[in-house]
C-alpha atoms as a PDB file:
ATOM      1  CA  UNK A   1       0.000   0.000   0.000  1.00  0.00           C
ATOM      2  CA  UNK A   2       1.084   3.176  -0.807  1.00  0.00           C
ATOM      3  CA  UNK A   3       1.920   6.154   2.123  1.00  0.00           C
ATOM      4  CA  UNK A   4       0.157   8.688   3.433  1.00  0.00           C
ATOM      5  CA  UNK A   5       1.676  11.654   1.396  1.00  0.00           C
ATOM      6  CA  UNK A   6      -1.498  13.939   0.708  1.00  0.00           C
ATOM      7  CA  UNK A   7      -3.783  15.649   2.648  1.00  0.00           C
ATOM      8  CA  UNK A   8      -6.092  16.678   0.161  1.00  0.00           C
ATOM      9  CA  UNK A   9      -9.388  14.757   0.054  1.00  0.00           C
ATOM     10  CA  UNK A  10      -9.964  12.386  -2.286  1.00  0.00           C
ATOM     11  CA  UNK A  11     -13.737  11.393  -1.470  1.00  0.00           C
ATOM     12  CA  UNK A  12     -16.882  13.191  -2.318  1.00  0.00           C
ATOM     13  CA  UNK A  13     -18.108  15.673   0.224  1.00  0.00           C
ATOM     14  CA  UNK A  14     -22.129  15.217   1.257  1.00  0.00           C
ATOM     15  CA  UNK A  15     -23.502  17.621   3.606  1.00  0.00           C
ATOM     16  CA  UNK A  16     -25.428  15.778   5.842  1.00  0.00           C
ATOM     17  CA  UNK A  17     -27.309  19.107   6.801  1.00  0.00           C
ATOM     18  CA  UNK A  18     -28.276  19.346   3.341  1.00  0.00           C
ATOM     19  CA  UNK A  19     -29.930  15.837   2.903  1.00  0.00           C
ATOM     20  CA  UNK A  20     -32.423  16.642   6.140  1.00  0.00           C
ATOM     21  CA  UNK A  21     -33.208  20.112   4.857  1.00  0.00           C
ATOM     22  CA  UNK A  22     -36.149  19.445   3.795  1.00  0.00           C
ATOM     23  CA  UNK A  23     -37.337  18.553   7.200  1.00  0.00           C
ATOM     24  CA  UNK A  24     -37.206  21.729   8.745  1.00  0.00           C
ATOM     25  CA  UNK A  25     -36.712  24.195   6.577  1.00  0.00           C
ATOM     26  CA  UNK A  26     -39.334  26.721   5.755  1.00  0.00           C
ATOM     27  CA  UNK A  27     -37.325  27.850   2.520  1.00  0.00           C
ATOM     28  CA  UNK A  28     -39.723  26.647  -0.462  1.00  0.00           C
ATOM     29  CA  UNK A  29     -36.252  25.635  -2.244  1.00  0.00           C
ATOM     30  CA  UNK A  30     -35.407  23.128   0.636  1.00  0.00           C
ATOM     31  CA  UNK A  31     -37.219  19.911  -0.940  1.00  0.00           C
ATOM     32  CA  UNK A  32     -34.565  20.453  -4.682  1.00  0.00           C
ATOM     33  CA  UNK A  33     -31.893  21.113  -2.336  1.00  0.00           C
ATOM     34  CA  UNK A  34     -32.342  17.657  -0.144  1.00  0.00           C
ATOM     35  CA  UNK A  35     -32.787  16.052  -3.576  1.00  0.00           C
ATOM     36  CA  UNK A  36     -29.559  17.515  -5.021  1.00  0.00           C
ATOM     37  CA  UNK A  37     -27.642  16.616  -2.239  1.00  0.00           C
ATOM     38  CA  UNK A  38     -29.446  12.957  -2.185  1.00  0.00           C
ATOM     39  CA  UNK A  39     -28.397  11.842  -6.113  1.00  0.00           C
ATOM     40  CA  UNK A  40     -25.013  13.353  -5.138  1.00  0.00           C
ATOM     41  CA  UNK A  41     -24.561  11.004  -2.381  1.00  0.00           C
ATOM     42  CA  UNK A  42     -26.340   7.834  -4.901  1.00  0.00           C
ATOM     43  CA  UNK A  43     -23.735   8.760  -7.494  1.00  0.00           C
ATOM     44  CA  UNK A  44     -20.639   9.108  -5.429  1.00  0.00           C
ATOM     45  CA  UNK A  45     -21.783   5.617  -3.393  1.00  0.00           C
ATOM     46  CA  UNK A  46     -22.271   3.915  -6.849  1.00  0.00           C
ATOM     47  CA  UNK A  47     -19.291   5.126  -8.697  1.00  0.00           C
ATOM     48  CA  UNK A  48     -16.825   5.469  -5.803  1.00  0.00           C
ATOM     49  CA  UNK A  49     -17.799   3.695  -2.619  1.00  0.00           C
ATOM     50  CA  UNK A  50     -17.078   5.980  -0.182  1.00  0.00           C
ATOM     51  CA  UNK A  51     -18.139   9.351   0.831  1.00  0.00           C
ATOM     52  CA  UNK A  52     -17.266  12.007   3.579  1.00  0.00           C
ATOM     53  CA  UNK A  53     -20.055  13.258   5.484  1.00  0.00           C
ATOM     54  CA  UNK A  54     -20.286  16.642   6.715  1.00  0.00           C
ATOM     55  CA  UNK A  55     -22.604  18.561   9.317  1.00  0.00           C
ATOM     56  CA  UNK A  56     -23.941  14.974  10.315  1.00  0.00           C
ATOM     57  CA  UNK A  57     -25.563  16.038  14.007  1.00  0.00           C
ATOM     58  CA  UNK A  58     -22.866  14.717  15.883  1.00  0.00           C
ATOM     59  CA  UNK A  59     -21.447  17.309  17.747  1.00  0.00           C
ATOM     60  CA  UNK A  60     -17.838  17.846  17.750  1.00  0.00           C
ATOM     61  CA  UNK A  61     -17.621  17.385  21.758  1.00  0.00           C
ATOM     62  CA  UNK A  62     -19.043  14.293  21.683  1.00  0.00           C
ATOM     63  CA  UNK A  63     -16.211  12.762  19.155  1.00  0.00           C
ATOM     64  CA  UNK A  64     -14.024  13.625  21.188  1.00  0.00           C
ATOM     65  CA  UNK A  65     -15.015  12.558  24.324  1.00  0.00           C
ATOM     66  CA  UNK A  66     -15.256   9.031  22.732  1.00  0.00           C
ATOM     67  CA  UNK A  67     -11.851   9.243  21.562  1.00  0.00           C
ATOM     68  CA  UNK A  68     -10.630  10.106  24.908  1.00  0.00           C
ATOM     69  CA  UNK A  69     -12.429   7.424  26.487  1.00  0.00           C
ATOM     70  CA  UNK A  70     -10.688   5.410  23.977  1.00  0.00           C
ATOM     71  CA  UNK A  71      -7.271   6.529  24.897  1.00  0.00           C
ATOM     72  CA  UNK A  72      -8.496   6.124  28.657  1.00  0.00           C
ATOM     73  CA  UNK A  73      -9.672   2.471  27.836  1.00  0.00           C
ATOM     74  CA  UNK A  74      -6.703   0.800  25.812  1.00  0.00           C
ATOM     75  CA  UNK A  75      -3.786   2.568  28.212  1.00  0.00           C
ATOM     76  CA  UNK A  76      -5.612  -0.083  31.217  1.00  0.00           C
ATOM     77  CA  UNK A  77      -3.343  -2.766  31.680  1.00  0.00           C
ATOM     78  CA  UNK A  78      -4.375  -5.798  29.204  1.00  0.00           C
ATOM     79  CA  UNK A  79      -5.383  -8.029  32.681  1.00  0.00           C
ATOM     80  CA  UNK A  80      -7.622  -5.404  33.069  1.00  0.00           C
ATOM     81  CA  UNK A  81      -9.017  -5.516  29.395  1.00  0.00           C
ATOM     82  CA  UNK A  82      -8.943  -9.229  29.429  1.00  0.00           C
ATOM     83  CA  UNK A  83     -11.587  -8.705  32.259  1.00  0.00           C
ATOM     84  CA  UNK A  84     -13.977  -8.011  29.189  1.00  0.00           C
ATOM     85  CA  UNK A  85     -12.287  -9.990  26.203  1.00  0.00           C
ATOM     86  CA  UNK A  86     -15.040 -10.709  23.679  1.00  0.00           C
ATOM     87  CA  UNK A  87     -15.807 -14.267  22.183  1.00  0.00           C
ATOM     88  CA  UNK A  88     -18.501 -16.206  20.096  1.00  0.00           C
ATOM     89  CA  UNK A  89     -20.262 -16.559  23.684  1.00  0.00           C
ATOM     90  CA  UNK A  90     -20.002 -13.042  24.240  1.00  0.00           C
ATOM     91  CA  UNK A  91     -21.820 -11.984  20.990  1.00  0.00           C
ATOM     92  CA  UNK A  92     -18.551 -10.975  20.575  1.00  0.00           C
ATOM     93  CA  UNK A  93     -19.157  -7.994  22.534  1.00  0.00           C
ATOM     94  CA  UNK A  94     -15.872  -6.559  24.021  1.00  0.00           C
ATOM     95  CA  UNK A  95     -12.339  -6.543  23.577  1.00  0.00           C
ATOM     96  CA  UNK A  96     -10.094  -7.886  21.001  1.00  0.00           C
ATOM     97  CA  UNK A  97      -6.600  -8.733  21.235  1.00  0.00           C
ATOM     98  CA  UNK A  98      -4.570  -8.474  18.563  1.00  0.00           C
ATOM     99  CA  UNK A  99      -4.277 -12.074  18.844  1.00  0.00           C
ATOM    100  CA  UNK A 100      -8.211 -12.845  18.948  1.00  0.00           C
ATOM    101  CA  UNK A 101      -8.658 -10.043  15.776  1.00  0.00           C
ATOM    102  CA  UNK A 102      -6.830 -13.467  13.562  1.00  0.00           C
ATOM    103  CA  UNK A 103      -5.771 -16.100  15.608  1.00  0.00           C
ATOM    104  CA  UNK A 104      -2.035 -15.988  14.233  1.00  0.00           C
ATOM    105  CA  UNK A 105       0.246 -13.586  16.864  1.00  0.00           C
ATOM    106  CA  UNK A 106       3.180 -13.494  14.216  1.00  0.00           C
ATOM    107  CA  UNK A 107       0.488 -12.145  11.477  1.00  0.00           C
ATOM    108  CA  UNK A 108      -2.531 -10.572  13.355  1.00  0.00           C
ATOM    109  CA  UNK A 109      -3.171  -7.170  12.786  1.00  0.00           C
ATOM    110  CA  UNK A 110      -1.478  -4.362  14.794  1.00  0.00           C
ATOM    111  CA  UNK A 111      -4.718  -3.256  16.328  1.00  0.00           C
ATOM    112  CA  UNK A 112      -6.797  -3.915  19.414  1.00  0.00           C
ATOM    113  CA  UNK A 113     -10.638  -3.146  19.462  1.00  0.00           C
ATOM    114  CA  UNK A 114     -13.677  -2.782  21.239  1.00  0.00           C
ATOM    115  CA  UNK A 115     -17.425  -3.345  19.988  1.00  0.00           C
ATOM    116  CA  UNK A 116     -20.394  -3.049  21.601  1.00  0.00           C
ATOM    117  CA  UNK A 117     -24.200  -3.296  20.393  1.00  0.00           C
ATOM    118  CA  UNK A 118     -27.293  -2.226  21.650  1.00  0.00           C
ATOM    119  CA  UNK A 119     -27.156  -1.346  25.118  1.00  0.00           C
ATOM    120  CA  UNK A 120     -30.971  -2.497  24.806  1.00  0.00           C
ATOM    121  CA  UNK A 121     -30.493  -5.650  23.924  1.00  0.00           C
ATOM    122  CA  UNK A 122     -30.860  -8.106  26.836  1.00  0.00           C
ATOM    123  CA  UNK A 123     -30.010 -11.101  24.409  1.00  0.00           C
ATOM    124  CA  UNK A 124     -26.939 -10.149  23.347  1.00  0.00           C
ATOM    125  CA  UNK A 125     -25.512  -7.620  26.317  1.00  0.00           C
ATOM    126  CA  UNK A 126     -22.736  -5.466  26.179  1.00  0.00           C
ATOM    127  CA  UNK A 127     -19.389  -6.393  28.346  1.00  0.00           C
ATOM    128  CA  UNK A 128     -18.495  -2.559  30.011  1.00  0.00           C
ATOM    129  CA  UNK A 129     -15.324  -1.702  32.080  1.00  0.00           C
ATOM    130  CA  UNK A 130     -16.288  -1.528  36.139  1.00  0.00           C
ATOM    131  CA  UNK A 131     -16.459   1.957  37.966  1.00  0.00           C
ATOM    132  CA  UNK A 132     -16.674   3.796  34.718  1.00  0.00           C
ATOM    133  CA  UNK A 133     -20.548   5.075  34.186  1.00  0.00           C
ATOM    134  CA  UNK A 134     -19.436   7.858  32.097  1.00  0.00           C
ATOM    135  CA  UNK A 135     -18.205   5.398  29.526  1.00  0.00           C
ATOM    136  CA  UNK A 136     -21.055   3.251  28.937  1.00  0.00           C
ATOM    137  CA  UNK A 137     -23.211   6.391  29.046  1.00  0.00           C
ATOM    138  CA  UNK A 138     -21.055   8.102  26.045  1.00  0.00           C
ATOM    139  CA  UNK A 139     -20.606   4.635  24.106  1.00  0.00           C
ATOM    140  CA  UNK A 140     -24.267   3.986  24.048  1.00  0.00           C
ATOM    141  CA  UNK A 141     -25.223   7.419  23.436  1.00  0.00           C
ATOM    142  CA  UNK A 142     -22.874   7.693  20.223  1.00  0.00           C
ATOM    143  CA  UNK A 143     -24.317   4.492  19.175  1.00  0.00           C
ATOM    144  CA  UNK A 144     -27.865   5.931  18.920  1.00  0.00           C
ATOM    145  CA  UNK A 145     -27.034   8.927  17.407  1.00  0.00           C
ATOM    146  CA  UNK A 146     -25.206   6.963  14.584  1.00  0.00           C
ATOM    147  CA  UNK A 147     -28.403   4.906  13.781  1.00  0.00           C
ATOM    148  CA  UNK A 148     -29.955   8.130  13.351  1.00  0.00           C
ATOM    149  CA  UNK A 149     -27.800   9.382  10.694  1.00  0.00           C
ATOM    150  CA  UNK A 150     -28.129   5.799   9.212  1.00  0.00           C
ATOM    151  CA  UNK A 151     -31.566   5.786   9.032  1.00  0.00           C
ATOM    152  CA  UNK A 152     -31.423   9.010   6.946  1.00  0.00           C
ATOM    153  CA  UNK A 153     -28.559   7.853   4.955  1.00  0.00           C
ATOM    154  CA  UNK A 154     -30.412   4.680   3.662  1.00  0.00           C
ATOM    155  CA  UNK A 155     -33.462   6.685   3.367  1.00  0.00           C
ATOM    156  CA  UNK A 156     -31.731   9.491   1.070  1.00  0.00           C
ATOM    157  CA  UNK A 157     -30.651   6.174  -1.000  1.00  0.00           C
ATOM    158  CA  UNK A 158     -34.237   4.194  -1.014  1.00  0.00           C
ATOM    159  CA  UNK A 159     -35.774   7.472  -2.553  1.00  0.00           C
ATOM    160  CA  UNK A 160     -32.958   7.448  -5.765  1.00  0.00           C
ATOM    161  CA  UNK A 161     -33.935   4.062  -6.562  1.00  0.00           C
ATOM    162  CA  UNK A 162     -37.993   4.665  -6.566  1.00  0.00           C
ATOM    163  CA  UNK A 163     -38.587   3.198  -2.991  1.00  0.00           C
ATOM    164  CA  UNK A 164     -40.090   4.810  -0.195  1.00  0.00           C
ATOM    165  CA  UNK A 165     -37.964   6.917   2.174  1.00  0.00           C
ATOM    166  CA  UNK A 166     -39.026   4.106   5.134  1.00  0.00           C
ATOM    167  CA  UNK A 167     -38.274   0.795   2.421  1.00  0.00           C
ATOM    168  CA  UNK A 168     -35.608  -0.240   4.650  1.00  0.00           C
ATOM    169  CA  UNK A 169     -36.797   0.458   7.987  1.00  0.00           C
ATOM    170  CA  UNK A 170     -38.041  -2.739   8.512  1.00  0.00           C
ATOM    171  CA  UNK A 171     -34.425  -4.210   7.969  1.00  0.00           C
ATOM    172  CA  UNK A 172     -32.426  -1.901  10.845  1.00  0.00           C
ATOM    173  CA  UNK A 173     -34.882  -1.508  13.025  1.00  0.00           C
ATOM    174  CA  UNK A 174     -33.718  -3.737  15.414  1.00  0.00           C
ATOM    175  CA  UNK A 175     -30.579  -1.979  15.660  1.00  0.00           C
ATOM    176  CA  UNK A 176     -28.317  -5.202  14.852  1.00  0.00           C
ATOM    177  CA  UNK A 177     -25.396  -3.000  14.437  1.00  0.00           C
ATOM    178  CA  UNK A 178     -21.976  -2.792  16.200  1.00  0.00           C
ATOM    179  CA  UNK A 179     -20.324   0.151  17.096  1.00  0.00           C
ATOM    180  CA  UNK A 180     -16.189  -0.654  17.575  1.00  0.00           C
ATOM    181  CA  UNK A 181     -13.313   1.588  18.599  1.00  0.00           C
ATOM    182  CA  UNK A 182     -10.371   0.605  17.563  1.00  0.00           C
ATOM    183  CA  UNK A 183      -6.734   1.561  18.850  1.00  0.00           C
ATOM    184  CA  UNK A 184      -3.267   0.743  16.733  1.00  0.00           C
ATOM    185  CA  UNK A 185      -0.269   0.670  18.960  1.00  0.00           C
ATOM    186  CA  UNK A 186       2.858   2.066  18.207  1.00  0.00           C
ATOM    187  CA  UNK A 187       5.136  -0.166  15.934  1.00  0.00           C
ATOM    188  CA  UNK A 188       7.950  -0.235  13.674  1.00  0.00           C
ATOM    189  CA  UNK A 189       8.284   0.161   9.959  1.00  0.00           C
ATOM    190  CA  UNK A 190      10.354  -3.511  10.732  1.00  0.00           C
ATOM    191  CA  UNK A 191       6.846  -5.045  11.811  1.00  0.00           C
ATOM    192  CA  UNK A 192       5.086  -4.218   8.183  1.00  0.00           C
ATOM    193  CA  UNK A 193       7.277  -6.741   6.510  1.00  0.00           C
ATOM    194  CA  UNK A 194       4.303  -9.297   7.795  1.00  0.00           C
ATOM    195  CA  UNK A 195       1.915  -7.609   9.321  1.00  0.00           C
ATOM    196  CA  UNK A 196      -0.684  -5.148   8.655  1.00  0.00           C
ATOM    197  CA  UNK A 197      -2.382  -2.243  10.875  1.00  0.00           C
ATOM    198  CA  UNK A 198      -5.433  -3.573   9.720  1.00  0.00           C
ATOM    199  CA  UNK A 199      -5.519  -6.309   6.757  1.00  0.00           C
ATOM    200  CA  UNK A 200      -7.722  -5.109   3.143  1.00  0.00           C
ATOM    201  CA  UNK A 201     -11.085  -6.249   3.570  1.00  0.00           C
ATOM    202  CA  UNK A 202     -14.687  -5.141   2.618  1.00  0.00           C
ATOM    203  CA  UNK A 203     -17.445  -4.344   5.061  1.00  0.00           C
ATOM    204  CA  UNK A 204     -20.730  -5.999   5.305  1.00  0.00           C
ATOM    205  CA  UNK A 205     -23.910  -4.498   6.518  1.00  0.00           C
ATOM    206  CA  UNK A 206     -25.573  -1.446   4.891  1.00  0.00           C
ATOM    207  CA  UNK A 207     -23.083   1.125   5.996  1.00  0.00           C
ATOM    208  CA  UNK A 208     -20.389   1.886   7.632  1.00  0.00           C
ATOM    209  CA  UNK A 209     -19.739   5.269   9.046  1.00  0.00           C
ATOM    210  CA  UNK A 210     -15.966   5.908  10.274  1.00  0.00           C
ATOM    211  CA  UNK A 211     -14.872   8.606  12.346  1.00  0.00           C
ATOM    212  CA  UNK A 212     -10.920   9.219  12.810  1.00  0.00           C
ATOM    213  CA  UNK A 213      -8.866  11.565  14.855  1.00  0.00           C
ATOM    214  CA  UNK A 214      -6.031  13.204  13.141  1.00  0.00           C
ATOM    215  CA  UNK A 215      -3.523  10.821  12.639  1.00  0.00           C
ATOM    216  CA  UNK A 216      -5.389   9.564   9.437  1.00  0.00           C
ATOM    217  CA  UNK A 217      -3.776   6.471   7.710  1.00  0.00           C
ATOM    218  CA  UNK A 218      -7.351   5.073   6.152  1.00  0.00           C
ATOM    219  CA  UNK A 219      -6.473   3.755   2.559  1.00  0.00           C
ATOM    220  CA  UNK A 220      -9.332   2.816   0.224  1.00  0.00           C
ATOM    221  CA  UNK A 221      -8.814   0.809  -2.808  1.00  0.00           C
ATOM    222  CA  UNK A 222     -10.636   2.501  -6.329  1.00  0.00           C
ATOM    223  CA  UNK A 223     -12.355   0.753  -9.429  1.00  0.00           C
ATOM    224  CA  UNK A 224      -8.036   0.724 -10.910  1.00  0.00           C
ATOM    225  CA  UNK A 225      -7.341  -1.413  -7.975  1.00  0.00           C
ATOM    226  CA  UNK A 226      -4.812   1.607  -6.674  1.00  0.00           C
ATOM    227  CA  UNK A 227      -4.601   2.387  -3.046  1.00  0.00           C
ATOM    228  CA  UNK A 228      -5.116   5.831  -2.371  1.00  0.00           C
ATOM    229  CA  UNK A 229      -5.354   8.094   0.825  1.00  0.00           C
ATOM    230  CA  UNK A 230      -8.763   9.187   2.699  1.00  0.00           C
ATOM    231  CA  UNK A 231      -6.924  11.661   4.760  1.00  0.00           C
ATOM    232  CA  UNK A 232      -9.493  12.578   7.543  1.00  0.00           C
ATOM    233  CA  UNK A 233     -11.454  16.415   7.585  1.00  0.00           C
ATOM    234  CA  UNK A 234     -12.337  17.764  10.868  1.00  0.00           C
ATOM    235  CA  UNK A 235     -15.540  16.528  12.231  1.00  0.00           C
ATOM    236  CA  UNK A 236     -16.645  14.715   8.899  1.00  0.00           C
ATOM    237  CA  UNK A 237     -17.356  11.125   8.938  1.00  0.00           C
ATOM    238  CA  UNK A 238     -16.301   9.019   6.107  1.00  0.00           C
ATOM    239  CA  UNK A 239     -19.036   6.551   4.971  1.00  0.00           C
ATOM    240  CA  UNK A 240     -18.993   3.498   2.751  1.00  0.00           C
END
């Protein structure tokens, strides 16, 4: 893969703000401007795969407190995460190793991570550090907020392919996501000559919506099979 040379972006922008206009503005130009902004994000999904996301609701503050908490949570000592470590029994709900994220220590990626789900969800609960309310309150309130914006997002996309705006309601509903922070240790440029940060791979689900601090180093692969940057923008998310 290539480096991370650029910082100019090299996804389309969508302004969130612009999709949901429609909602509550009383400007009579507010429905063409939701629909400009919807084909923009159909087109850019279709022909490139990934987007950024601007003015998505999400305040600022509230990124950042979760990426404090994440500092916070993968400085504890790893007996202490191991207190939570995920599994197939878990609903893999928790932490991940390095180790557990592919089962081979010499070629795992250099990553640890933590998922939740629904907080909701008595079948399949979430695993939450002790003496640490603030966390779970933050975690679960981020999650929420992110179904919101996904409920939009696939609603902006039912209505460019003739289906109602609610078509896929049906299929989220249940809020079957997972929400996962994810933390990449220092390394060496040494360790890359078998290992990853995180290996290539596609995501499943109906979207994904990523939100990175300032470090950066996402890579996304185009239609020519090239590697190129996604260099984060303040505050956007990137969604694929």
């Amino acid at each position: 893969m290539g480096s991370m040379t650029d910082n100019t972006p090299s996804l389309p922008l969508i302004d969130y703000s612009k999709l949901v206009e429609y909602k509550t503005s009383n400007n009579p130009d507010s429905v063409q401007t939701s629909k400009n902004e919807q084909q923009k994000l159909f087109a850019a999904l279709r022909d490139v795969g990934f987007v950024y996301l601007q003015n998505h609701a999400i305040a600022p503050a509230a990124q950042q407190q979760l990426f404090q908490h994440a500092r916070r949570f993968f400085a504890q000592p790893e007996s202490d995460k191991a207190k939570i470590e995920t599994g197939e029994s878990k609903a893999f709900h928790g932490w991940f190793s390095p180790q557990r994220t592919s089962g081979d220590k010499s070629k795992s990626d250099q990553k640890e991570a933590f998922d939740i789900g629904d907080d909701n969800d008595p079948t399949r609960p979430n695993q939450w550090p002790s003496g640490w309310p603030e966390f779970r309150t933050d975690m679960s309130s981020f999650f929420e907020q992110c179904h919101e914006v996904h409920l939009e997002l696939l609603a902006a996309l039912a209505e460019q392919v003739g289906l109602k705006p609610d078509f896929f309601v049906p299929y989220v509903q249940a809020k079957d996501h997972f929400f996962r922070v994810l933390y990449y240790p220092e390394t060496t440029g040494e360790s890359f000559r078998d290992r990853f940060r995180a290996s290539p791979h596609t995501d499943y689900g109906t979207l994904t919506l990523l939100f990175n601090d300032s470090h950066g180093g996402l890579q996304i692969r185009n239609k020519a099979g090239e590697y190129v940057d996604a260099p984060p923008i303040p505050d956007a998310a990137i969604v694929n």
